[in-house]
C-alpha atoms as a PDB file:
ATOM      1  CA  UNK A   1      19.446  80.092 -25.151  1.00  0.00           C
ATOM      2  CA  UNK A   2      17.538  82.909 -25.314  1.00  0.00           C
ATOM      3  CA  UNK A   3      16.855  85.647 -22.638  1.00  0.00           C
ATOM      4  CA  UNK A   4      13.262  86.126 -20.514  1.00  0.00           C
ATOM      5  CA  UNK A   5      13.188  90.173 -20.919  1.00  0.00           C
ATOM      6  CA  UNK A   6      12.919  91.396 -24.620  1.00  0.00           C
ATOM      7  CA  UNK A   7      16.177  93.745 -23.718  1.00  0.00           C
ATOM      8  CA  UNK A   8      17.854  90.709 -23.028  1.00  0.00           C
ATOM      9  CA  UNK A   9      16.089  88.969 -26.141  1.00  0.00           C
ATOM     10  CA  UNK A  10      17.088  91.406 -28.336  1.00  0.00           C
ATOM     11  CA  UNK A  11      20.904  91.641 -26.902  1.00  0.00           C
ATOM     12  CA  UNK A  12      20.986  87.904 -27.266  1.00  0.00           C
ATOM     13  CA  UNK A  13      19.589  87.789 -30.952  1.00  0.00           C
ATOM     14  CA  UNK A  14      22.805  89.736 -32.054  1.00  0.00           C
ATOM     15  CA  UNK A  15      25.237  87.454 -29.986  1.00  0.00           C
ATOM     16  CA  UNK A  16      24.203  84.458 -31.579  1.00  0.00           C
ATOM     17  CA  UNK A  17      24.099  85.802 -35.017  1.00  0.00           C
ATOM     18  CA  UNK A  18      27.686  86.894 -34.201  1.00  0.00           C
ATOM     19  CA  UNK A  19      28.380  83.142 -32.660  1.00  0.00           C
ATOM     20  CA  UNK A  20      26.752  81.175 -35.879  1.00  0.00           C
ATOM     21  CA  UNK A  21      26.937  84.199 -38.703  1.00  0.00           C
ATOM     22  CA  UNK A  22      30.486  83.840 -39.112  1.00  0.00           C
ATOM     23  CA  UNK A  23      30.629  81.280 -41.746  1.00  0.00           C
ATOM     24  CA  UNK A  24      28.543  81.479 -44.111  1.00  0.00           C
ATOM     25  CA  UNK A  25      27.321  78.417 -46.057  1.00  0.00           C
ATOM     26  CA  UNK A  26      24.594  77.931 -48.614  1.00  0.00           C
ATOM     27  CA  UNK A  27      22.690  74.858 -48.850  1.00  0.00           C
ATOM     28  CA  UNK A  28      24.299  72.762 -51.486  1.00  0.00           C
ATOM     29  CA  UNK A  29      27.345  72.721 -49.208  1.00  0.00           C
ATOM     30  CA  UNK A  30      26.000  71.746 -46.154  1.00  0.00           C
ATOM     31  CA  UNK A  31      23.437  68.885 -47.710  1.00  0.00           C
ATOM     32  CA  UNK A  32      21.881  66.403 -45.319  1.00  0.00           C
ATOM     33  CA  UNK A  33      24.286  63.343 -44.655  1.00  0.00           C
ATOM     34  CA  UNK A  34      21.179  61.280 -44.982  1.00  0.00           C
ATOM     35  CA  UNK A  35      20.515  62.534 -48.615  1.00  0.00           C
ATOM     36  CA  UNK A  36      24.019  62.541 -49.269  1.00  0.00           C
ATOM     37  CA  UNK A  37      25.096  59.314 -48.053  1.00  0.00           C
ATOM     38  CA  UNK A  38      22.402  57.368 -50.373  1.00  0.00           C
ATOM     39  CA  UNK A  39      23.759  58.615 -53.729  1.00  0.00           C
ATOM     40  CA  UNK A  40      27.552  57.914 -54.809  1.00  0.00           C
ATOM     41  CA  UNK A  41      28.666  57.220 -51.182  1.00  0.00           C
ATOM     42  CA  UNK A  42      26.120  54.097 -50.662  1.00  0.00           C
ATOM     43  CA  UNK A  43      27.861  50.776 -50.629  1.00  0.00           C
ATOM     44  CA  UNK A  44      26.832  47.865 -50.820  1.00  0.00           C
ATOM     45  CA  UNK A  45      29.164  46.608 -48.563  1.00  0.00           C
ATOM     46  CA  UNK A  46      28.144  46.170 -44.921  1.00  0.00           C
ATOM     47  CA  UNK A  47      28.679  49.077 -42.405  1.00  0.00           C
ATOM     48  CA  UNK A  48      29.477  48.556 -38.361  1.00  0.00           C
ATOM     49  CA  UNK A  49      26.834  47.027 -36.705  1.00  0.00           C
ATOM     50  CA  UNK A  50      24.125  50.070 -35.331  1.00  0.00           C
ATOM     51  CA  UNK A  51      23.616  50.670 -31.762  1.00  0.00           C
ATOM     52  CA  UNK A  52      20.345  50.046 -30.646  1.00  0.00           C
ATOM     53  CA  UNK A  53      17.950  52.844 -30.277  1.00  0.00           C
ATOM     54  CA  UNK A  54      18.038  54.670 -27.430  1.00  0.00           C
ATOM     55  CA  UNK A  55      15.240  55.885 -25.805  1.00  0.00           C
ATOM     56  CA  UNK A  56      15.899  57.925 -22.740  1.00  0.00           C
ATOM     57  CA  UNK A  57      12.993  59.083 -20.663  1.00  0.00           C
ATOM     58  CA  UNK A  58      14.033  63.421 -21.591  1.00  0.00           C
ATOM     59  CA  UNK A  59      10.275  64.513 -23.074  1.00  0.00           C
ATOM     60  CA  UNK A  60       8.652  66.897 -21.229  1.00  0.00           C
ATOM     61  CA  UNK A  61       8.608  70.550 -20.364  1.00  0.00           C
ATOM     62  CA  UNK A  62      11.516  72.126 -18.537  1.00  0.00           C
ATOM     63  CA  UNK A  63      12.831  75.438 -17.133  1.00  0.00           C
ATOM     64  CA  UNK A  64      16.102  76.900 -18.038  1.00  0.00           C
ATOM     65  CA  UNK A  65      18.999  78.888 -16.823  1.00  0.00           C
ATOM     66  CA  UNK A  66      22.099  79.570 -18.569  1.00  0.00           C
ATOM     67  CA  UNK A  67      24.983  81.991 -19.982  1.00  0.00           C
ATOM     68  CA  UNK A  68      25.368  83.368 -22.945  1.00  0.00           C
ATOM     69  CA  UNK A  69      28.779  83.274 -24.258  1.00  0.00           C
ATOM     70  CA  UNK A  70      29.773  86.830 -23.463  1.00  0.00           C
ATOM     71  CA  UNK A  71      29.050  86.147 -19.684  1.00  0.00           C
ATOM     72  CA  UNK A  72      25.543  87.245 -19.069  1.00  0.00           C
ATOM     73  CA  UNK A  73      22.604  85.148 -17.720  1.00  0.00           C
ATOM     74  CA  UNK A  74      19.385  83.856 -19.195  1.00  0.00           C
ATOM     75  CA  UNK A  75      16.343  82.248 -18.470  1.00  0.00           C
ATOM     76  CA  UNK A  76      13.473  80.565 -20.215  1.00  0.00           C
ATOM     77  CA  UNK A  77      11.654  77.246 -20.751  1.00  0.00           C
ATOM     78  CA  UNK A  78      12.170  74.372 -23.174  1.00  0.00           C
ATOM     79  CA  UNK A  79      10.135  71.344 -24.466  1.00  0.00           C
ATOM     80  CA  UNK A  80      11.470  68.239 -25.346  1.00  0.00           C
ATOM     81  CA  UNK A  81       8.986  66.384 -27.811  1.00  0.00           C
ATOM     82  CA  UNK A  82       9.557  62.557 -28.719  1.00  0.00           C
ATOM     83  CA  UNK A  83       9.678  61.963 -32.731  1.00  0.00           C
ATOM     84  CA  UNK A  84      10.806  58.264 -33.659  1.00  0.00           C
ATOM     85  CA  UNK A  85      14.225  57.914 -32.762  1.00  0.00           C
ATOM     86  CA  UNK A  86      15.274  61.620 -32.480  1.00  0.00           C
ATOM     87  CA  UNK A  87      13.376  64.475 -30.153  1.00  0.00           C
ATOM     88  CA  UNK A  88      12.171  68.182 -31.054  1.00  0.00           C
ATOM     89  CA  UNK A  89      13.704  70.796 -28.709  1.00  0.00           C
ATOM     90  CA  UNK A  90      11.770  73.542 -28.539  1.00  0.00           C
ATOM     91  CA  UNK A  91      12.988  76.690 -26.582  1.00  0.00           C
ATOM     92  CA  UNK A  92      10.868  80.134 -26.101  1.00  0.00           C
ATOM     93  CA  UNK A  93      10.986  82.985 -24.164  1.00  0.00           C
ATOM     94  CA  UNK A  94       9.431  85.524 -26.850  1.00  0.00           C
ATOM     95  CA  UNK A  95      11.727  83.845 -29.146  1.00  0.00           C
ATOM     96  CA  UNK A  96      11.085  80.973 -30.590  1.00  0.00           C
ATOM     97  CA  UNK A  97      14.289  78.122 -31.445  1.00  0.00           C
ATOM     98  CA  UNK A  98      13.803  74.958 -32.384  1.00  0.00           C
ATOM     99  CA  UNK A  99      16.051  72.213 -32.858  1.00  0.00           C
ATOM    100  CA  UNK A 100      16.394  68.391 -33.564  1.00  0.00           C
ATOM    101  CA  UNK A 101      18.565  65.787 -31.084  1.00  0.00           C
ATOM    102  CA  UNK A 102      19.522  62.732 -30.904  1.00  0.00           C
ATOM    103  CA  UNK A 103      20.686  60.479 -27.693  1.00  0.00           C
ATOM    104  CA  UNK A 104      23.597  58.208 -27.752  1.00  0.00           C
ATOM    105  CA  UNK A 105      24.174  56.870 -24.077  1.00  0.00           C
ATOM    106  CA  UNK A 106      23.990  59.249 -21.353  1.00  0.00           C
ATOM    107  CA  UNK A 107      24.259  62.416 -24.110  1.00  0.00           C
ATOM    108  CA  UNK A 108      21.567  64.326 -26.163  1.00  0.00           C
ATOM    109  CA  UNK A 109      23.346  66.146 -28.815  1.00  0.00           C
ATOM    110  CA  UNK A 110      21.208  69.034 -30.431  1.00  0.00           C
ATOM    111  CA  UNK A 111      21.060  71.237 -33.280  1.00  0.00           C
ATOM    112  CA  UNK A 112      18.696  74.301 -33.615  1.00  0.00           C
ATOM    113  CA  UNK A 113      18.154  77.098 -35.533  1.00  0.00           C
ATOM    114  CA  UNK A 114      16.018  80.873 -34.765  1.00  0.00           C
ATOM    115  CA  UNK A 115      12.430  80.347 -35.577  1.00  0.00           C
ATOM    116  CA  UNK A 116      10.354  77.179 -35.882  1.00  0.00           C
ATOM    117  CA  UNK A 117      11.615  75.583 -38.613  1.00  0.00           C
ATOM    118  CA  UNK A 118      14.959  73.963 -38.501  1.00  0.00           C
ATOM    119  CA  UNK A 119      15.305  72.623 -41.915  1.00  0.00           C
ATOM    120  CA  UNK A 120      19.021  71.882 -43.146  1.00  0.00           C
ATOM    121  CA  UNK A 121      19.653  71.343 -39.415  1.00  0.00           C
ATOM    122  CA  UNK A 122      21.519  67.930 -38.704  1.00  0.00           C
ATOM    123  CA  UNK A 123      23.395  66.515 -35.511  1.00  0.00           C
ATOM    124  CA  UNK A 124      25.813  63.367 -34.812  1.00  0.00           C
ATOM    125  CA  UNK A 125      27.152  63.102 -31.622  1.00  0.00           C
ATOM    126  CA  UNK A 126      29.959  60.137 -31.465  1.00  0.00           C
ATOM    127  CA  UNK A 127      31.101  58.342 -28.108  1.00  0.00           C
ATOM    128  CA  UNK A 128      34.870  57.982 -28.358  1.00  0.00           C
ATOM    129  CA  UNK A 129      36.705  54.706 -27.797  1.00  0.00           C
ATOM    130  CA  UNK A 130      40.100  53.702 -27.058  1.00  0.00           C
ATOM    131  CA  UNK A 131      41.377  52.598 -29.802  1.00  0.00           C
ATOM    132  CA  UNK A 132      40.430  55.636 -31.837  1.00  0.00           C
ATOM    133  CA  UNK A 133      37.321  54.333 -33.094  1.00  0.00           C
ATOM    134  CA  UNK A 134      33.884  57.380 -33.190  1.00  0.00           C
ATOM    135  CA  UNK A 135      30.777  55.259 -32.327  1.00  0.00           C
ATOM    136  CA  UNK A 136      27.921  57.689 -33.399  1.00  0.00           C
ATOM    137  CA  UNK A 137      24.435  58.533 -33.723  1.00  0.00           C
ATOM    138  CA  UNK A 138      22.686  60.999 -36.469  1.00  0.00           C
ATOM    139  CA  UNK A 139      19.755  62.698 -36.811  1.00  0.00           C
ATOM    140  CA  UNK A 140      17.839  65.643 -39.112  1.00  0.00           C
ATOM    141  CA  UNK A 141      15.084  68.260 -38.543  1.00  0.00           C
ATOM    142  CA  UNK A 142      12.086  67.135 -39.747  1.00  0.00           C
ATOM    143  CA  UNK A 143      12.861  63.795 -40.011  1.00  0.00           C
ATOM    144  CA  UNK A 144      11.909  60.887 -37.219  1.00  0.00           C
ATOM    145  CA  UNK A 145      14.672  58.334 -37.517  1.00  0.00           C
ATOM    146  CA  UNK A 146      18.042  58.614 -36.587  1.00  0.00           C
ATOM    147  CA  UNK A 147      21.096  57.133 -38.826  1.00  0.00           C
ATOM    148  CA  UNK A 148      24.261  55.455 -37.347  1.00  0.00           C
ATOM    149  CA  UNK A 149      27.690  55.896 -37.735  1.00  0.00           C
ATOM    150  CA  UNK A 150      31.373  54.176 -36.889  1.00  0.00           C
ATOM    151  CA  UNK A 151      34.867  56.187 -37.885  1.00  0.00           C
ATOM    152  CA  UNK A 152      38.254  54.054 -37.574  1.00  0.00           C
ATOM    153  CA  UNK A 153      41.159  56.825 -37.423  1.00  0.00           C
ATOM    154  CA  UNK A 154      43.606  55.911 -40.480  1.00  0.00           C
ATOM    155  CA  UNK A 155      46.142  59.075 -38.696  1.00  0.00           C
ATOM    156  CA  UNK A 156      46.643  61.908 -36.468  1.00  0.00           C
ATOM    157  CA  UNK A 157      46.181  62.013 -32.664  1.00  0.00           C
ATOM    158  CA  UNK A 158      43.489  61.949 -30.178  1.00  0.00           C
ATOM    159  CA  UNK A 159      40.381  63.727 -31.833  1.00  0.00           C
ATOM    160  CA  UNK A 160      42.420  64.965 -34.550  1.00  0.00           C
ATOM    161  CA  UNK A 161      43.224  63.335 -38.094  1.00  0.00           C
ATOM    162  CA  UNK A 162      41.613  61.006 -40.706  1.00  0.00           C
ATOM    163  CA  UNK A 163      39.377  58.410 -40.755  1.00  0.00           C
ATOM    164  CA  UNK A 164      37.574  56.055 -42.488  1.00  0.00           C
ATOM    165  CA  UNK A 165      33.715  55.884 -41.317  1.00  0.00           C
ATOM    166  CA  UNK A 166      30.854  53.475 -42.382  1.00  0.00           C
ATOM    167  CA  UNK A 167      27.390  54.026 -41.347  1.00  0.00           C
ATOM    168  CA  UNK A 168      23.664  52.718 -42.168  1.00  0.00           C
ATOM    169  CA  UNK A 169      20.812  55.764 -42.785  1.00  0.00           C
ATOM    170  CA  UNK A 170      17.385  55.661 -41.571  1.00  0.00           C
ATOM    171  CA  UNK A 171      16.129  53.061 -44.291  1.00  0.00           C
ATOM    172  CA  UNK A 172      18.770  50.450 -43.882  1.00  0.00           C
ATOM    173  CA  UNK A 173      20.748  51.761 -46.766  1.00  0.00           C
ATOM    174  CA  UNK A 174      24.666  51.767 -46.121  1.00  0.00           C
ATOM    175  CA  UNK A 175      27.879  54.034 -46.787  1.00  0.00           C
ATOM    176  CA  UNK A 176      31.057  54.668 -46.508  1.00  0.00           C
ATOM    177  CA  UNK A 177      32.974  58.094 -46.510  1.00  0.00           C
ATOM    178  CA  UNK A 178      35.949  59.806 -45.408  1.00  0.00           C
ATOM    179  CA  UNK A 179      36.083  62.198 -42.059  1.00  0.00           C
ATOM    180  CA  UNK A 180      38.935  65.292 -41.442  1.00  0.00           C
ATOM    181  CA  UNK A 181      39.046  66.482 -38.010  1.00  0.00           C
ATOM    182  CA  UNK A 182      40.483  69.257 -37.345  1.00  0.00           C
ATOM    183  CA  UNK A 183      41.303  71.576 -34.096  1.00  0.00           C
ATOM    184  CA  UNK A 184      39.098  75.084 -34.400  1.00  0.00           C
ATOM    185  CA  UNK A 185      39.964  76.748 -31.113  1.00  0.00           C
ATOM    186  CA  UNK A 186      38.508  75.419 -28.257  1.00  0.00           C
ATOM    187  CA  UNK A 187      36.248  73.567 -30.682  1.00  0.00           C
ATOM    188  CA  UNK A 188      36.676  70.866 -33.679  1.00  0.00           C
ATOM    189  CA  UNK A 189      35.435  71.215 -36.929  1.00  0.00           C
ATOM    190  CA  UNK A 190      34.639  68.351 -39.573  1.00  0.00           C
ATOM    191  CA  UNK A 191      34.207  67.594 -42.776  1.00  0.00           C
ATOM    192  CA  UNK A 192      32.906  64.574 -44.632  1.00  0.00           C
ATOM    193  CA  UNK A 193      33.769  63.627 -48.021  1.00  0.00           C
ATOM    194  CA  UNK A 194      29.895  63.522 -49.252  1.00  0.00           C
ATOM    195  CA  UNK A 195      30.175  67.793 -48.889  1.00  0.00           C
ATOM    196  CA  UNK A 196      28.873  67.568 -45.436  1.00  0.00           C
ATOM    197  CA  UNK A 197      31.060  70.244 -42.891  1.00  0.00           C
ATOM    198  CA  UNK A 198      30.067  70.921 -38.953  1.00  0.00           C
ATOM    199  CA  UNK A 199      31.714  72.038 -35.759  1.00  0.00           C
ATOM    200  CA  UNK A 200      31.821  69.826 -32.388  1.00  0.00           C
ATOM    201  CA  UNK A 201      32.066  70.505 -28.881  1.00  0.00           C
ATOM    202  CA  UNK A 202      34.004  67.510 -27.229  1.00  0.00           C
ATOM    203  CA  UNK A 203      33.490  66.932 -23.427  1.00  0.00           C
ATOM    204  CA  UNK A 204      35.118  63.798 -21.813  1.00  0.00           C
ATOM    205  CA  UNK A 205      34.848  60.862 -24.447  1.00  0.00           C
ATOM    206  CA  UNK A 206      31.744  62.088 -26.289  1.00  0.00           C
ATOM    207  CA  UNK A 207      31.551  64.587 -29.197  1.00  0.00           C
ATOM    208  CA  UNK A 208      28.364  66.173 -30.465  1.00  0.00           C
ATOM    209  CA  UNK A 209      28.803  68.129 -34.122  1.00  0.00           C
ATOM    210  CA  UNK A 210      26.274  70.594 -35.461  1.00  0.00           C
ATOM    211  CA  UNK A 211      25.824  70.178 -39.218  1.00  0.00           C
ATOM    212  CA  UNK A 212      23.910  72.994 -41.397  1.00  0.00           C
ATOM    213  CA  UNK A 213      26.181  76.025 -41.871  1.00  0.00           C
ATOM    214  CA  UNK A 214      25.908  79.254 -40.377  1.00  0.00           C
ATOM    215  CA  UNK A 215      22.042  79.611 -39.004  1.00  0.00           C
ATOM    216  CA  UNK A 216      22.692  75.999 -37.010  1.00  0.00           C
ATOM    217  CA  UNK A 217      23.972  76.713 -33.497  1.00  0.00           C
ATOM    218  CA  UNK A 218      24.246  73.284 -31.540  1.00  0.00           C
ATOM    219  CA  UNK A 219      24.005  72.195 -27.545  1.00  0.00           C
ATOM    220  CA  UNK A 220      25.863  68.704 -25.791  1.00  0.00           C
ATOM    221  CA  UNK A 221      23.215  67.714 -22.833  1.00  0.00           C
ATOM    222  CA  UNK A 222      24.489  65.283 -20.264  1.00  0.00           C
ATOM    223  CA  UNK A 223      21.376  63.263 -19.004  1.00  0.00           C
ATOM    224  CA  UNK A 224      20.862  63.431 -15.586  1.00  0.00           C
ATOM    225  CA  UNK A 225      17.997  61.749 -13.633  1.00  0.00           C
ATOM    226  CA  UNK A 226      16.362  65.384 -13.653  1.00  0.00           C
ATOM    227  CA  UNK A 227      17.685  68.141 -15.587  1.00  0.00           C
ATOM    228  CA  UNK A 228      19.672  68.290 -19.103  1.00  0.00           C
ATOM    229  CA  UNK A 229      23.164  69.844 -18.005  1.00  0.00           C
ATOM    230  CA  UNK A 230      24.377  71.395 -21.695  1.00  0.00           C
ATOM    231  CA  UNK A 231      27.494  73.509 -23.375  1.00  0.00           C
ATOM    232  CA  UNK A 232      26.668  75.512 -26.533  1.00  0.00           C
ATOM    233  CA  UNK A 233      27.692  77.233 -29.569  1.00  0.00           C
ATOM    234  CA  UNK A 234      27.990  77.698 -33.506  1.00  0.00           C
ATOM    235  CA  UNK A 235      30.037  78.437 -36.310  1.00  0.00           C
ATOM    236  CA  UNK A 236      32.434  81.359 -36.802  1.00  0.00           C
ATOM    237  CA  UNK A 237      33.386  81.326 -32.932  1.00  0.00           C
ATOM    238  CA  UNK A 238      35.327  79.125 -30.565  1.00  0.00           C
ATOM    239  CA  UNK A 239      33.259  81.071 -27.921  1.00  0.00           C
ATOM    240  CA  UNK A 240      30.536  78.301 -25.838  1.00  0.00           C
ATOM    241  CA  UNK A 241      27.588  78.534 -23.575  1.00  0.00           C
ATOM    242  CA  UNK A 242      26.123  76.642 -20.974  1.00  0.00           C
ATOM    243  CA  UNK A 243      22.583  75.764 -19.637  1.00  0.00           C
ATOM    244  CA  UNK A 244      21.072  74.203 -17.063  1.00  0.00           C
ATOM    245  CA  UNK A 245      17.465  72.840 -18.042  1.00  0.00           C
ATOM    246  CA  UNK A 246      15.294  71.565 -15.093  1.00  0.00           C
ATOM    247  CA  UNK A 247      12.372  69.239 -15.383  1.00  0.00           C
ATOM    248  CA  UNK A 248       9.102  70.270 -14.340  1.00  0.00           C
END
């Protein structure tokens, strides 16, 4: 997301500050779900059963092409850097963002903040099931395992309502908490009982939520054999992206 000329680099700066500035959010309200999840919200009862790790062949170095929300075009490059069971995005063109993503089936679900360091930035992306059920995947900057996650919808409709979710953190601990969905424009924002809030983009039956307040923006990537084929955004806005990012 970020524009080759520094005219464009410098018009873009201000768009996405507009896009993820809105809300703003301090860091004891937008704690880690892994750091979270491990204090009063452990159980000892047993979550859902994890997915298996999913390792999808997306590391590399890429070129990019893309839209900013307000219309115009960009261009730039990306790298995509294995770590564990999540993967370091790294986008420049004169400016540097840097994010943290984790795959669950044929999605990579991102979140990234301006600069290199994208502490406090956190991603789940959930495939959605029939029977109303999230099946998801979680990850953190800086950290190199990923967390799981399973939500049961107790009311509401489609995407929207309540639920009940289990999941298991990187070091086999497990929890419980409750989920809120709830429609934000074209977008969906959540909130977890353990003081974790984010905003989702849903495409088809898969949902990707940013987590991290105001400086996280987040991007959903459908995996193609390739080139990473993504929608974007961030808080404060209903307003979304896209980009195209080519393998080289």
């Amino acid at each position: 997301m970020r524009p080759q000329r520094r005219a464009k680099a410098i018009a873009f700066i201000l768009l996405i500050a507009a896009v993820i500035g809105c809300k703003s959010s301090s860091n004891s309200n937008t704690s880690t779900q892994s750091s979270q999840s491990t204090s009063s919200n452990a159980s000892s009862s047993s979550a859902n059963k994890p997915a298996p790790v999913t390792h999808a062949k997306i590391a590399g170095k890429y070129t990019i092409v893309g839209t900013n929300p307000n219309g115009t075009m960009y261009r730039g490059a990306l790298e995509v850097i294995e770590h564990g069971d999540v993967y370091q995005f790294r986008w420049n063109a004169g400016n540097q963002y840097d994010g943290v993503g984790v795959v669950n089936g044929d999605v990579v679900a991102v979140a990234f903040a301006n600069g290199p360091n994208g502490t406090g930035c956190g991603v789940v992306d959930y495939n959605i099931q029939n029977d109303g059920l999230l099946a998801g995947r979680w990850g953190f900057w800086g950290k190199n395992e990923a967390g799981t996650e399973n939500a049961t919808r107790t009311s509401g409709t489609g995407l929207e309502g309540e639920y009940d979710g289990s999941g298991q953190n990187p070091d086999g601990t497990n929890y419980k908490v409750k989920i809120t969905v709830e429609p934000a424009g074209n977008l969906y924002r959540f909130v977890w009982s353990n003081n974790t809030d984010g905003v989702g983009i849903k495409q088809g039956d898969n949902v990707a939520v940013g987590i991290g307040g105001a400086r996280c923006g987040f991007v959903a990537y459908e995996i193609k054999s390739d080139r990473l084929e993504g929608t974007w955004g961030g808080y404060g806005s209903d307003r979304t992206g896209t980009e195209k990012a080519t393998k080289q």
